[in-house]
N, C-alpha and C. Protein backbone atom coordinates (compact mmCIF):
# COMPACT_ATOMS: atom_id res chain seq x y z
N UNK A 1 94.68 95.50 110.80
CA UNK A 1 93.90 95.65 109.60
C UNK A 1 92.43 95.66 109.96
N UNK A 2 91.53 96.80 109.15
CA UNK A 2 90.28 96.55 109.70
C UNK A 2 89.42 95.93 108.86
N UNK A 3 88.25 95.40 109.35
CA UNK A 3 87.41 94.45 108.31
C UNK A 3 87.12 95.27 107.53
N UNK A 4 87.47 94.43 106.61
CA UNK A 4 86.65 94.94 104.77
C UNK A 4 85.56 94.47 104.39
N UNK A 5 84.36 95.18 103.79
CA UNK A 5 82.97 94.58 103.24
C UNK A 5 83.48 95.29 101.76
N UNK A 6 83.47 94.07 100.89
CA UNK A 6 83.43 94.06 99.67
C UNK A 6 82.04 94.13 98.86
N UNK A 7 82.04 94.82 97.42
CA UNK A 7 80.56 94.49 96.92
C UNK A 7 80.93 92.92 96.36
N UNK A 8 79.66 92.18 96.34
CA UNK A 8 80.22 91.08 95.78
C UNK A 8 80.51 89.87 96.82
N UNK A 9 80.65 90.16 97.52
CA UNK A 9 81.11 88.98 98.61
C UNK A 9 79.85 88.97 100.00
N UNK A 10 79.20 87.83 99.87
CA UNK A 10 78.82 87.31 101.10
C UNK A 10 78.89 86.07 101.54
N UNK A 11 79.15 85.81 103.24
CA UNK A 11 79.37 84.65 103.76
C UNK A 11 77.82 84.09 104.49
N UNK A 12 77.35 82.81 104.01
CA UNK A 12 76.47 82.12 104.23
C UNK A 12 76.79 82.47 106.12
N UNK A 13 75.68 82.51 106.69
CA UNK A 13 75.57 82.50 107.77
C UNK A 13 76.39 81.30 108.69
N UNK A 14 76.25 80.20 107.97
CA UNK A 14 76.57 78.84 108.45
C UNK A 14 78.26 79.10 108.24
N UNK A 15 78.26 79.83 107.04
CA UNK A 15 80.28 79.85 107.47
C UNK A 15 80.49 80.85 108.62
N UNK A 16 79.85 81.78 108.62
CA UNK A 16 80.27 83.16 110.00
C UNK A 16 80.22 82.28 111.07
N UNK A 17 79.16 81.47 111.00
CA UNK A 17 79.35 80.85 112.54
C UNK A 17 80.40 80.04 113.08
N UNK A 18 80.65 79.65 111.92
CA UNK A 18 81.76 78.10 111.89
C UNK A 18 83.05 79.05 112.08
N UNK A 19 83.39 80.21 111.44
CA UNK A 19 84.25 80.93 111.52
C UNK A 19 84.47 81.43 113.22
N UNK A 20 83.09 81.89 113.58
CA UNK A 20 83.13 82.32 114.92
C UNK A 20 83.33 81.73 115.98
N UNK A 21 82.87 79.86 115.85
CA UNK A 21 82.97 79.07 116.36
C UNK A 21 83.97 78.70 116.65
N UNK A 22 85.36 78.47 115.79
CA UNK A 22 87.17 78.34 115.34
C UNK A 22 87.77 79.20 116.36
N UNK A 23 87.40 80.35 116.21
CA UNK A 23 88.38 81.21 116.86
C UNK A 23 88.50 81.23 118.21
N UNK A 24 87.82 81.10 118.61
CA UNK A 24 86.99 80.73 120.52
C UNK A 24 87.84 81.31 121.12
N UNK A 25 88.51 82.05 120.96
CA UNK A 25 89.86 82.56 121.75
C UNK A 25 89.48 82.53 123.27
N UNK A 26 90.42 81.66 124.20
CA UNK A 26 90.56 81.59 125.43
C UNK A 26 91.85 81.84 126.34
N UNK A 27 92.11 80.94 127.19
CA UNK A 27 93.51 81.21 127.84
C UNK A 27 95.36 80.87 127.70
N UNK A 28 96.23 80.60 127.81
CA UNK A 28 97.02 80.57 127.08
C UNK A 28 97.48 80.97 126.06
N UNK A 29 98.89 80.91 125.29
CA UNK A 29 98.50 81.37 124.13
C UNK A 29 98.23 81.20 122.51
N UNK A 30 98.36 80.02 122.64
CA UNK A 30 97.71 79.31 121.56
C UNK A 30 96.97 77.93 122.00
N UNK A 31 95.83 77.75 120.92
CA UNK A 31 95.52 76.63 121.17
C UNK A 31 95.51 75.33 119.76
N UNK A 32 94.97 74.52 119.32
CA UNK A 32 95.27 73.70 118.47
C UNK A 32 93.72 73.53 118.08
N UNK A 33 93.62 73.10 117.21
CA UNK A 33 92.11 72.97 116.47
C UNK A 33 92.02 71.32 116.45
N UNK A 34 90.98 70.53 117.43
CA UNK A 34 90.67 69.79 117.19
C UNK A 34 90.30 68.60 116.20
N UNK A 35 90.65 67.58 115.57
CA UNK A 35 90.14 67.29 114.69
C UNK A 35 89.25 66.39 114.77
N UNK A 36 88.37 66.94 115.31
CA UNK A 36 86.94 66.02 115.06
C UNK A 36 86.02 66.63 114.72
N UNK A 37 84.78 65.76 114.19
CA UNK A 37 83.62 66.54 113.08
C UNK A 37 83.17 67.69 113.37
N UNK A 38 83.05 68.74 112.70
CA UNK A 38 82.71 69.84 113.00
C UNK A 38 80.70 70.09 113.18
N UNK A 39 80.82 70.62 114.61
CA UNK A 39 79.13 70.85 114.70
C UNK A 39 78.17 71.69 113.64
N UNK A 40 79.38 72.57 113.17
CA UNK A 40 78.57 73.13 112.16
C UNK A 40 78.23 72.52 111.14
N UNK A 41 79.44 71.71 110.44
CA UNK A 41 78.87 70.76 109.10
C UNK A 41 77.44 70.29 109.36
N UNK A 42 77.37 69.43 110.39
CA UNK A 42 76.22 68.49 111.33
C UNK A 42 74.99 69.70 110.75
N UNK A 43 75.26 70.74 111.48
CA UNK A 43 73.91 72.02 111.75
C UNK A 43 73.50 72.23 110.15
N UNK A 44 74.61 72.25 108.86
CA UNK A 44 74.04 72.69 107.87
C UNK A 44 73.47 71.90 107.03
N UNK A 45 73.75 70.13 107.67
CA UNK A 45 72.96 69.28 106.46
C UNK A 45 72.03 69.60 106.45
N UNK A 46 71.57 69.74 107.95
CA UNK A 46 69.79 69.70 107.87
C UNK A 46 69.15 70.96 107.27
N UNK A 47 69.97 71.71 107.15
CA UNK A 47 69.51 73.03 106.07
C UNK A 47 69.08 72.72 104.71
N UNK A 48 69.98 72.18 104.29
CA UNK A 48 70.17 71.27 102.97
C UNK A 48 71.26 70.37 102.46
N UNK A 49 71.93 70.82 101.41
CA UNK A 49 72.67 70.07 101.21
C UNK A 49 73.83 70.61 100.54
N UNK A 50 74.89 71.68 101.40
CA UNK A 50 75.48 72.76 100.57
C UNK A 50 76.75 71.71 100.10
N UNK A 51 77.48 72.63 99.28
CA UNK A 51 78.51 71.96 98.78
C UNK A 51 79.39 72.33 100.21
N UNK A 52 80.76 71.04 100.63
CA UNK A 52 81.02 71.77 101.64
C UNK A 52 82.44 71.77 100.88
N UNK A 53 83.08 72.81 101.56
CA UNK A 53 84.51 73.62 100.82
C UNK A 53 85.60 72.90 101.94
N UNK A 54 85.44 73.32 103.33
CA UNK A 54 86.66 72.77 103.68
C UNK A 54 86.03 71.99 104.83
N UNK A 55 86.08 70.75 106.08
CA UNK A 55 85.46 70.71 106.92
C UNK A 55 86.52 69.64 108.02
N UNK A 56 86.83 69.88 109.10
CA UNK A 56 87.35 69.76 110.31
C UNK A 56 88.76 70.26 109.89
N UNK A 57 88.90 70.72 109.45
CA UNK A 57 90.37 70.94 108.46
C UNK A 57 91.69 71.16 110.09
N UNK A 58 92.60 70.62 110.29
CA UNK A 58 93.37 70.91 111.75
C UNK A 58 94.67 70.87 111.01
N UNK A 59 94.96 71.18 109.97
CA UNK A 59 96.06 71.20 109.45
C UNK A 59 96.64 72.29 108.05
N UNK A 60 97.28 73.07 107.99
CA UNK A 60 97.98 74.10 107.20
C UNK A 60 98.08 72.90 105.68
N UNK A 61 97.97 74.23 105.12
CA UNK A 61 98.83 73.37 103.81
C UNK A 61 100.11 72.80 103.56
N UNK A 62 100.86 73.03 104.87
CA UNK A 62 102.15 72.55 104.86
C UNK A 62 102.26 72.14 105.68
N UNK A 63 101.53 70.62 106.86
CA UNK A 63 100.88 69.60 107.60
C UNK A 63 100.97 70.62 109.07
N UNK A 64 101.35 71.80 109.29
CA UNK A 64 101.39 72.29 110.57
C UNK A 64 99.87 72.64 111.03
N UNK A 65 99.90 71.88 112.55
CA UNK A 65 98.89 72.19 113.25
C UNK A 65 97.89 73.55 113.21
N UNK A 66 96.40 73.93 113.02
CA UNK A 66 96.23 75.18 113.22
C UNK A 66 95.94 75.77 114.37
N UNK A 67 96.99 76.76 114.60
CA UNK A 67 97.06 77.83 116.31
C UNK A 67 96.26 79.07 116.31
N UNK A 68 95.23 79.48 117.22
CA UNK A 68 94.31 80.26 116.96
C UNK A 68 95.34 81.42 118.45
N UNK A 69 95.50 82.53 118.16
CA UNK A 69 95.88 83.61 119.71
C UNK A 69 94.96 83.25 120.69
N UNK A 70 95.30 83.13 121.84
CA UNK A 70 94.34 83.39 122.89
C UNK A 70 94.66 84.15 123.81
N UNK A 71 93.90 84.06 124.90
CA UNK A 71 93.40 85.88 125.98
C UNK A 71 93.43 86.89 124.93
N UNK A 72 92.68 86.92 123.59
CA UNK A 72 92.30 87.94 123.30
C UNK A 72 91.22 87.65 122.94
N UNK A 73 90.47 88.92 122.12
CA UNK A 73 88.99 89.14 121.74
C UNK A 73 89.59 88.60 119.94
N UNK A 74 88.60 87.67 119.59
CA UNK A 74 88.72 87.20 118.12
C UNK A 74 87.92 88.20 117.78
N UNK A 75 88.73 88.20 116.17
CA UNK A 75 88.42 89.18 115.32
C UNK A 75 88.55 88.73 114.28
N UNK A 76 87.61 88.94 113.05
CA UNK A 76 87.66 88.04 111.81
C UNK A 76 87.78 89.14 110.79
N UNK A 77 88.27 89.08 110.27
CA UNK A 77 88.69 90.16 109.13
C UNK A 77 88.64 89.38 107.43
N UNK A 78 88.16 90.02 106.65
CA UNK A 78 87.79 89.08 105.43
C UNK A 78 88.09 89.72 104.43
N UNK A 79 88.70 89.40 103.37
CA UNK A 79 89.09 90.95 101.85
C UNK A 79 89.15 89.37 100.53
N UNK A 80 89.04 90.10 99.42
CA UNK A 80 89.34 89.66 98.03
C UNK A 80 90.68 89.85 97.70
N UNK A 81 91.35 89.38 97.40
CA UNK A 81 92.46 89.57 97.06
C UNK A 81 92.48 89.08 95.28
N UNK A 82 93.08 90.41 94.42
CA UNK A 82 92.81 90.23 93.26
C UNK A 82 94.48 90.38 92.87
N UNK A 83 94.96 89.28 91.75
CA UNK A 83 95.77 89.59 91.08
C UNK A 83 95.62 89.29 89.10
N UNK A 84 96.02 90.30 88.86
CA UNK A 84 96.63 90.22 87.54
C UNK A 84 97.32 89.16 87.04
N UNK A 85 97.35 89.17 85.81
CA UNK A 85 98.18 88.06 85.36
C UNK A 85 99.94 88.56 85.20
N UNK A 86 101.01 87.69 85.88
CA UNK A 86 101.99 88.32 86.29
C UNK A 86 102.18 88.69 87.69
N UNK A 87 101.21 89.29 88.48
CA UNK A 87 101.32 90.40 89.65
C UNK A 87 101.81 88.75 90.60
N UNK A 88 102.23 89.41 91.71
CA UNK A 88 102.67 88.96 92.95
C UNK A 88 102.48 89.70 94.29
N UNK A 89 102.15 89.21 95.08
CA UNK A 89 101.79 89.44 96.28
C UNK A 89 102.89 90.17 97.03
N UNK A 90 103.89 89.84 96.46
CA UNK A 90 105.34 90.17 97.47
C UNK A 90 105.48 88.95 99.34
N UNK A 91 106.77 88.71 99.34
CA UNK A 91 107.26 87.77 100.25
C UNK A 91 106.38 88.42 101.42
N UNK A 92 105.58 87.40 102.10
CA UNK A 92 104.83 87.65 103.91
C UNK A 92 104.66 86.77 104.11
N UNK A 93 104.28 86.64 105.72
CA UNK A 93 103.91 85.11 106.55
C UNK A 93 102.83 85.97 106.86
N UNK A 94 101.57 84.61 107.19
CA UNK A 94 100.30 85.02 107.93
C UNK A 94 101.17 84.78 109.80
N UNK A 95 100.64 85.88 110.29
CA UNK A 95 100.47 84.94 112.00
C UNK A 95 99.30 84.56 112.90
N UNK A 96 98.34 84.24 112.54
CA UNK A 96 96.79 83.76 112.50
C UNK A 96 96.42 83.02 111.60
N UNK A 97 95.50 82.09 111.61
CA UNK A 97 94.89 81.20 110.55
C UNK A 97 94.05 81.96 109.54
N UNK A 98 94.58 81.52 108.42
CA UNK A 98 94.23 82.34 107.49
C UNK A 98 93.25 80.76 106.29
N UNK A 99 91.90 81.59 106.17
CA UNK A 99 91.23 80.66 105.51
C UNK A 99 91.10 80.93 103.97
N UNK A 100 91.10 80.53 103.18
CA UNK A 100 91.23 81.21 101.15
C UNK A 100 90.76 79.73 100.54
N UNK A 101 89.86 80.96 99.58
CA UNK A 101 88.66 79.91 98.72
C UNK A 101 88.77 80.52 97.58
N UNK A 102 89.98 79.91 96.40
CA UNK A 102 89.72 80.79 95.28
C UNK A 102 88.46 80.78 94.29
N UNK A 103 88.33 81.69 94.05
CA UNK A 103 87.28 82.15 93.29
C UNK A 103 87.19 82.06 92.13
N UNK A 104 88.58 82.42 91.72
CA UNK A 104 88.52 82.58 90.48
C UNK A 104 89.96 82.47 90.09
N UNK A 105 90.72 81.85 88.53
CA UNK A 105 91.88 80.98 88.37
C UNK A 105 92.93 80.71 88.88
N UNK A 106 93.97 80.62 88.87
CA UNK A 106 94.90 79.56 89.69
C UNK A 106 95.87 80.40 90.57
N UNK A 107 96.39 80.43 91.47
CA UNK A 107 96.91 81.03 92.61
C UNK A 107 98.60 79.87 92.79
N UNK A 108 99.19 80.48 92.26
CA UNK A 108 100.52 79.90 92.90
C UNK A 108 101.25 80.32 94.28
N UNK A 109 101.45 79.52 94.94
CA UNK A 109 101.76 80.13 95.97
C UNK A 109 103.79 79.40 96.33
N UNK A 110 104.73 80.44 96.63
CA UNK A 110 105.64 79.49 96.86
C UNK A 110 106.62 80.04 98.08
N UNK A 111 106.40 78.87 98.93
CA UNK A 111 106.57 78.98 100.26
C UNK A 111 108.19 79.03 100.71
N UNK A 112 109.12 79.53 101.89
CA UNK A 112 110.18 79.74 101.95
C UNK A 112 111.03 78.57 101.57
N UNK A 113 110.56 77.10 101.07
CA UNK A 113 111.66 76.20 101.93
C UNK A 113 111.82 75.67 99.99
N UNK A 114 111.19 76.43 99.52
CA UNK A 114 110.88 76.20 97.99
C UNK A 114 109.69 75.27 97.51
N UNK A 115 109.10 75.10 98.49
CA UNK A 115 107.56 74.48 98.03
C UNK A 115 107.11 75.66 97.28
N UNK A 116 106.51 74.99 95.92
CA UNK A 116 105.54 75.28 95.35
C UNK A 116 103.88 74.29 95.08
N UNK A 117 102.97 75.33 95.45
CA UNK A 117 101.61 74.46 95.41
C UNK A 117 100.83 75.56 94.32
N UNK A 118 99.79 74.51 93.57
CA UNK A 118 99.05 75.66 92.59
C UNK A 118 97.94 75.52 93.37
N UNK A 119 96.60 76.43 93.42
CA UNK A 119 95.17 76.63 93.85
C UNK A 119 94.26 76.76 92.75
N UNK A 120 93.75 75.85 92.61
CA UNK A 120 92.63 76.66 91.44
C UNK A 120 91.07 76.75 91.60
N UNK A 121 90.61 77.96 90.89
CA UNK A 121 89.20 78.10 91.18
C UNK A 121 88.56 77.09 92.11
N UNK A 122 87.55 76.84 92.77
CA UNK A 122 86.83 76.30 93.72
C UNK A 122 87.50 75.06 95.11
N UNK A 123 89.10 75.58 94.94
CA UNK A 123 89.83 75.14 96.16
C UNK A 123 89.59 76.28 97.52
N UNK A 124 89.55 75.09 98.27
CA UNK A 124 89.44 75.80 99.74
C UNK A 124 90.65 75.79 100.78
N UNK A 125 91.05 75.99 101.45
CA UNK A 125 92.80 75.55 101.95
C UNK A 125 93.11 76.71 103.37
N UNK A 126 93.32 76.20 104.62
CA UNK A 126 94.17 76.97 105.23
C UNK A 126 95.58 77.31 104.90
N UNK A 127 96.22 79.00 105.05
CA UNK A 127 97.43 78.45 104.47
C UNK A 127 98.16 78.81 105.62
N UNK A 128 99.36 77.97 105.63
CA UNK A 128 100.79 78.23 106.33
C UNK A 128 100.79 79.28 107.07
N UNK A 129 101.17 79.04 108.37
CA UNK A 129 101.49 80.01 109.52
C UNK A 129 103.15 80.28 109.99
N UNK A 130 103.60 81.84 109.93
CA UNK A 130 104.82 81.73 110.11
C UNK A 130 105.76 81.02 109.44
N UNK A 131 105.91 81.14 107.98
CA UNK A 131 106.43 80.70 107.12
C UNK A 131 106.37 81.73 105.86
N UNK A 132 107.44 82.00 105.47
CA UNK A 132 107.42 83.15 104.45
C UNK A 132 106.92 82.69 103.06
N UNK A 133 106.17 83.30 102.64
CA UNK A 133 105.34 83.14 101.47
C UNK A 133 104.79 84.05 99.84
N UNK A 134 104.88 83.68 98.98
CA UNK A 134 104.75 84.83 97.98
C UNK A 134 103.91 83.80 97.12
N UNK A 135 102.88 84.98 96.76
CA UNK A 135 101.30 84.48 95.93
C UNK A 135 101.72 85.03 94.67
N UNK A 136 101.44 84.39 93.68
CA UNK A 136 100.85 84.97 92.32
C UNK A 136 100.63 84.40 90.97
N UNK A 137 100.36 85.49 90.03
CA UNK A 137 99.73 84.81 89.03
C UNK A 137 100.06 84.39 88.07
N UNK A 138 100.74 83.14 87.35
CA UNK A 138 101.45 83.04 86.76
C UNK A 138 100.74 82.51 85.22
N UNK A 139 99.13 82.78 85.21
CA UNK A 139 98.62 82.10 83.81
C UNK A 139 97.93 83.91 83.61
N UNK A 140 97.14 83.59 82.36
CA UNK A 140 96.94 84.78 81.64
C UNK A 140 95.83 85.11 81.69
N UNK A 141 95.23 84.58 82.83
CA UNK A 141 93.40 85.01 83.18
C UNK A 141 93.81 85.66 84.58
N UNK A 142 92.66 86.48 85.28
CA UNK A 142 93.05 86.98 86.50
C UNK A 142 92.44 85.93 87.78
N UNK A 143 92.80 86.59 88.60
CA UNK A 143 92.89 85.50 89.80
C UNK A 143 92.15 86.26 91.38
N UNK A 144 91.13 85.59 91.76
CA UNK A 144 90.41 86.42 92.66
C UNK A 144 90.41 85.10 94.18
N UNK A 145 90.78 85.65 95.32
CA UNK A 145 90.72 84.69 96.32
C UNK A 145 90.10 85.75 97.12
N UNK A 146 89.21 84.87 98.08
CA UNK A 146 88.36 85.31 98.99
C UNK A 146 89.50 84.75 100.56
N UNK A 147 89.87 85.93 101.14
CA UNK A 147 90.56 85.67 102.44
C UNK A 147 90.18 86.09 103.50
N UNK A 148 89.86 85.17 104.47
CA UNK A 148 89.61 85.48 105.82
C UNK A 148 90.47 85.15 106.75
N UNK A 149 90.73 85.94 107.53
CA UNK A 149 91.88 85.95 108.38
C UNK A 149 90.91 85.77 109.64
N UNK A 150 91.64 85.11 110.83
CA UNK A 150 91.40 84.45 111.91
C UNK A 150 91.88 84.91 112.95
N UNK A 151 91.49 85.78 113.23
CA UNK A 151 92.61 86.61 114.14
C UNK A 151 92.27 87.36 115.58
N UNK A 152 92.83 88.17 116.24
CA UNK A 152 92.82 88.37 117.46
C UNK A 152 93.00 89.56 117.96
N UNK A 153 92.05 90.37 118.53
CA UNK A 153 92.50 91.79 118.81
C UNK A 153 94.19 91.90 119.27
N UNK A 154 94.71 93.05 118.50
CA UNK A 154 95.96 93.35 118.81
C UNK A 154 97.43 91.92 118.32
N UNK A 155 96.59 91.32 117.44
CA UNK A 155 97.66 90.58 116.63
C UNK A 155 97.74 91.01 115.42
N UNK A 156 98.59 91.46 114.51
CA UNK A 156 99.17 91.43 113.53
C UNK A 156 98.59 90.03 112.90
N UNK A 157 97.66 90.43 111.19
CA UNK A 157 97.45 89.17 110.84
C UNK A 157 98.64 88.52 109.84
N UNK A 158 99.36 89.57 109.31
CA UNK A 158 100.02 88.94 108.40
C UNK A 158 101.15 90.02 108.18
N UNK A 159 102.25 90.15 108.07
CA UNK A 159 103.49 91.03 108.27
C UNK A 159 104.25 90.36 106.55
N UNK A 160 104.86 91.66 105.87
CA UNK A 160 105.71 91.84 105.07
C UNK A 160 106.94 91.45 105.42
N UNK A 161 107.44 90.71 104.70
CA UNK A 161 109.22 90.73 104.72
C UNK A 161 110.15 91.96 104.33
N UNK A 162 111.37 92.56 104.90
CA UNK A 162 111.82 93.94 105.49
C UNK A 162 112.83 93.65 104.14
């Protein structure tokens, strides 16, 4: 998938970095995300005083560790994802860390094992890796999530169910 620039959407410098910072892709092939304080939080107090959305986050919404590809070139890919009231995403797993900050009303999401979790406006959340998943909208306002995918030259970020 190639990066999308949306009208409407920009990322504070301080998230690109923090984003760029995550992915570090090195040797082996996965690695695990540390959980200790993040340097960037540190770098943006002294900016001011932003609201912060998600911060050292080392865990999926469904407690699994987050695994970034490595020996490849990171690649960050970012889109809006808009649904209707009703619409559904249709059944997929991410295979990269996938970061989502809804924007705008509530995002159901319900995962293979029959978890259901709701999202609403100004939640931030990694979601689930390798785990089959279907998004949508189940109230009568529309629903806008900002997604950035975490990903890795020549990985597949997120695959359909057949």
């Amino acid at each position: 998938m190639k990066s999308q620039v949306r009208a409407g959407v920009w990322l504070a410098p301080g998230l690109v970095a923090a984003l760029l910072l995550i992915t570090g892709c090195g040797s082996g092939e996965e690695a695990a995300i540390p959980a200790a304080p993040s340097a960037v939080a540190a770098a943006s107090a002294v900016a001011g005083d932003p609201d912060v959305l998600l911060e050292a986050q080392a865990l999926t919404v469904l407690d699994q560790p987050v695994r970034y590809p490595k020996k490849k070139s990171a690649e960050i890919t970012s889109e809006i994802l808009a649904l209707d009231p009703g619409q559904e995403t249709g059944w997929h797993k991410y295979r990269t860390p996938l970061y989502a900050y809804i924007l705008e009303g509530t995002l159901t999401v319900e995962y293979d094992a029959g978890v259901v979790k709701e999202f609403a406006a100004g939640t931030a959340f990694i979601d689930a890796m390798n785990v089959w998943l279907n998004g949508s909208n189940r109230s009568e306002a529309p629903v806008r999530v900002l997604m950035v995918h975490l990903g890795a030259a020549g990985v597949t970020n997120s695959v359909q169910r057949p």
